[in-house]
Protein backbone atom coordinates (compact mmCIF):
# COMPACT_ATOMS: atom_id res chain seq x y z
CA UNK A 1 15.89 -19.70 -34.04
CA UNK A 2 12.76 -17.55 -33.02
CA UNK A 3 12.93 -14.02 -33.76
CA UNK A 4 10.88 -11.72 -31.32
CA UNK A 5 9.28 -8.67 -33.97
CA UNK A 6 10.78 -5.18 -32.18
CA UNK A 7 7.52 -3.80 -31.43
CA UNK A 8 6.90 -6.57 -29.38
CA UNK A 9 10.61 -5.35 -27.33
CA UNK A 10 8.55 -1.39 -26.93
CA UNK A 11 7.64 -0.06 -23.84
CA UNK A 12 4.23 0.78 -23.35
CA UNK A 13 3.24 3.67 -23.87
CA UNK A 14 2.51 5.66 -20.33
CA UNK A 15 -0.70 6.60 -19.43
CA UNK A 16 -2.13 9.53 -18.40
CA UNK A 17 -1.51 10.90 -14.83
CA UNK A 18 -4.48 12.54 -12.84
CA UNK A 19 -4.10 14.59 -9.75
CA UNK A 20 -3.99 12.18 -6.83
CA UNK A 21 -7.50 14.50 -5.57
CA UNK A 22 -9.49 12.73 -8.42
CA UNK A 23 -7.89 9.53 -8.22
CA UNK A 24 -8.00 9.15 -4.11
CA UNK A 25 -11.31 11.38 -2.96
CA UNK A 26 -9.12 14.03 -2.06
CA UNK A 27 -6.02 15.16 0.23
CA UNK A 28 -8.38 14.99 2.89
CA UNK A 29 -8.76 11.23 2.63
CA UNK A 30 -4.85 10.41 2.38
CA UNK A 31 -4.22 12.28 5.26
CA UNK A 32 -7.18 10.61 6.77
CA UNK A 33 -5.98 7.22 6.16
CA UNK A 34 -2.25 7.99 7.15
CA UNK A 35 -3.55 9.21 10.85
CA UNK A 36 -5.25 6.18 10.96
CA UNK A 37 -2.19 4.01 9.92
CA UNK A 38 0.05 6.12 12.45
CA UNK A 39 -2.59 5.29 15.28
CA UNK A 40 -3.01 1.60 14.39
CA UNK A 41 0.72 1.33 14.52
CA UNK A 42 1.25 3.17 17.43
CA UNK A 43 -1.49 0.77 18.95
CA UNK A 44 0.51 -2.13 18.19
CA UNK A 45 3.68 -0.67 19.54
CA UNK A 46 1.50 -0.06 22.77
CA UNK A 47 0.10 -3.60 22.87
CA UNK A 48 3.69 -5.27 22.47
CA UNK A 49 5.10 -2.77 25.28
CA UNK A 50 2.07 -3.64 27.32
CA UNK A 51 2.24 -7.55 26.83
CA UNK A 52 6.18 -7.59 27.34
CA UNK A 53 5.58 -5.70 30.83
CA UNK A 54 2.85 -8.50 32.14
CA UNK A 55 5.33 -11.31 30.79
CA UNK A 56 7.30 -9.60 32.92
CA UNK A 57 5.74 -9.29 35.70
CA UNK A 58 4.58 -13.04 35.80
CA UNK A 59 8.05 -14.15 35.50
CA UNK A 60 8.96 -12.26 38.78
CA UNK A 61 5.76 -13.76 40.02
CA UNK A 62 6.63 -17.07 39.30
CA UNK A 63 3.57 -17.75 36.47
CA UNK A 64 5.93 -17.87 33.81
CA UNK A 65 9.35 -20.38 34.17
CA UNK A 66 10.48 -19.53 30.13
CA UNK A 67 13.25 -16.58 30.86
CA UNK A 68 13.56 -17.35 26.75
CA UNK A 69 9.69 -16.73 25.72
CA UNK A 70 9.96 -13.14 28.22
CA UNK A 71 13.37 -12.04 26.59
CA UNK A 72 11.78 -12.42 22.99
CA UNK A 73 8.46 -10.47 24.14
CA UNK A 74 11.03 -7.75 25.72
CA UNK A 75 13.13 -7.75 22.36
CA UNK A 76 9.94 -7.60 20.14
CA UNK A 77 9.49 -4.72 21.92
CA UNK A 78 12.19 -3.00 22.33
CA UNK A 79 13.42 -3.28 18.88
CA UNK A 80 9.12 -1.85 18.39
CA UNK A 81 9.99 1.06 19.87
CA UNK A 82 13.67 1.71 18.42
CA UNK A 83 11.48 1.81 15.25
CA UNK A 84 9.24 3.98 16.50
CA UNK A 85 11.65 6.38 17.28
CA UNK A 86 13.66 6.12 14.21
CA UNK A 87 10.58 7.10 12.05
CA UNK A 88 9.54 9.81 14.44
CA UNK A 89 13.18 11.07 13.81
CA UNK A 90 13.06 11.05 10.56
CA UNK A 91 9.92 12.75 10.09
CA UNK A 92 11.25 15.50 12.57
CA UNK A 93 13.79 16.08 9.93
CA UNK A 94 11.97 16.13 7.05
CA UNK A 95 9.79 18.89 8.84
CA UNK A 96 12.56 20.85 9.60
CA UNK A 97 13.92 20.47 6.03
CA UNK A 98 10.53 21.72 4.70
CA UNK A 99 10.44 24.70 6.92
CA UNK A 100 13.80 25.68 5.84
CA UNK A 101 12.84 25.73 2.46
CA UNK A 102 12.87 29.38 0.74
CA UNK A 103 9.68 29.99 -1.26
């Protein structure tokens, strides 16, 4: 039978934390980069609304004859903007939490 030594079973020891300024470039820069994640995503919702609409519209044309490939587009997108919506809600909330905050 093997027996492990019980240093080997220690954590590591934790290493210093720096202020996420020095380890990021700044507050600045996160924000920065989460705008630009909110507008990418926000693109993409657009794009699947936008591509669901002209699957749409060339079904009732009579360019598209899969009803199944239109109601997955439509779904995609609906369940897109359900998403949306539940992340704008919840960062409505957290907004009103912070402002109700006593300092």
């Amino acid at each position: 039978m093997l027996l492990t030594p019980v240093s080997l079973l220690m954590p590591a020891p934790l290493q210093e934390t720096r202020p996420v300024s020095s380890q990021t470039g700044g507050t600045d820069a996160v924000a920065q980069s989460f705008g630009n994640l909110l507008r990418q995503k926000l693109d993409e919702l657009n794009n699947l609304q936008q591509q669901a609409d002209a699957l749409t519209q060339e079904y009732f044309a009579g360019k598209v004859e899969d009803v199944h490939q239109v109601m997955l587009a439509l779904e995609e997108a609906n369940l897109s903007l359900q998403l949306a919506m539940q992340v704008r809600n919840k960062a409505v909330e957290a907004y009103q939490e912070i402002s109700r905050m006593q300092i």
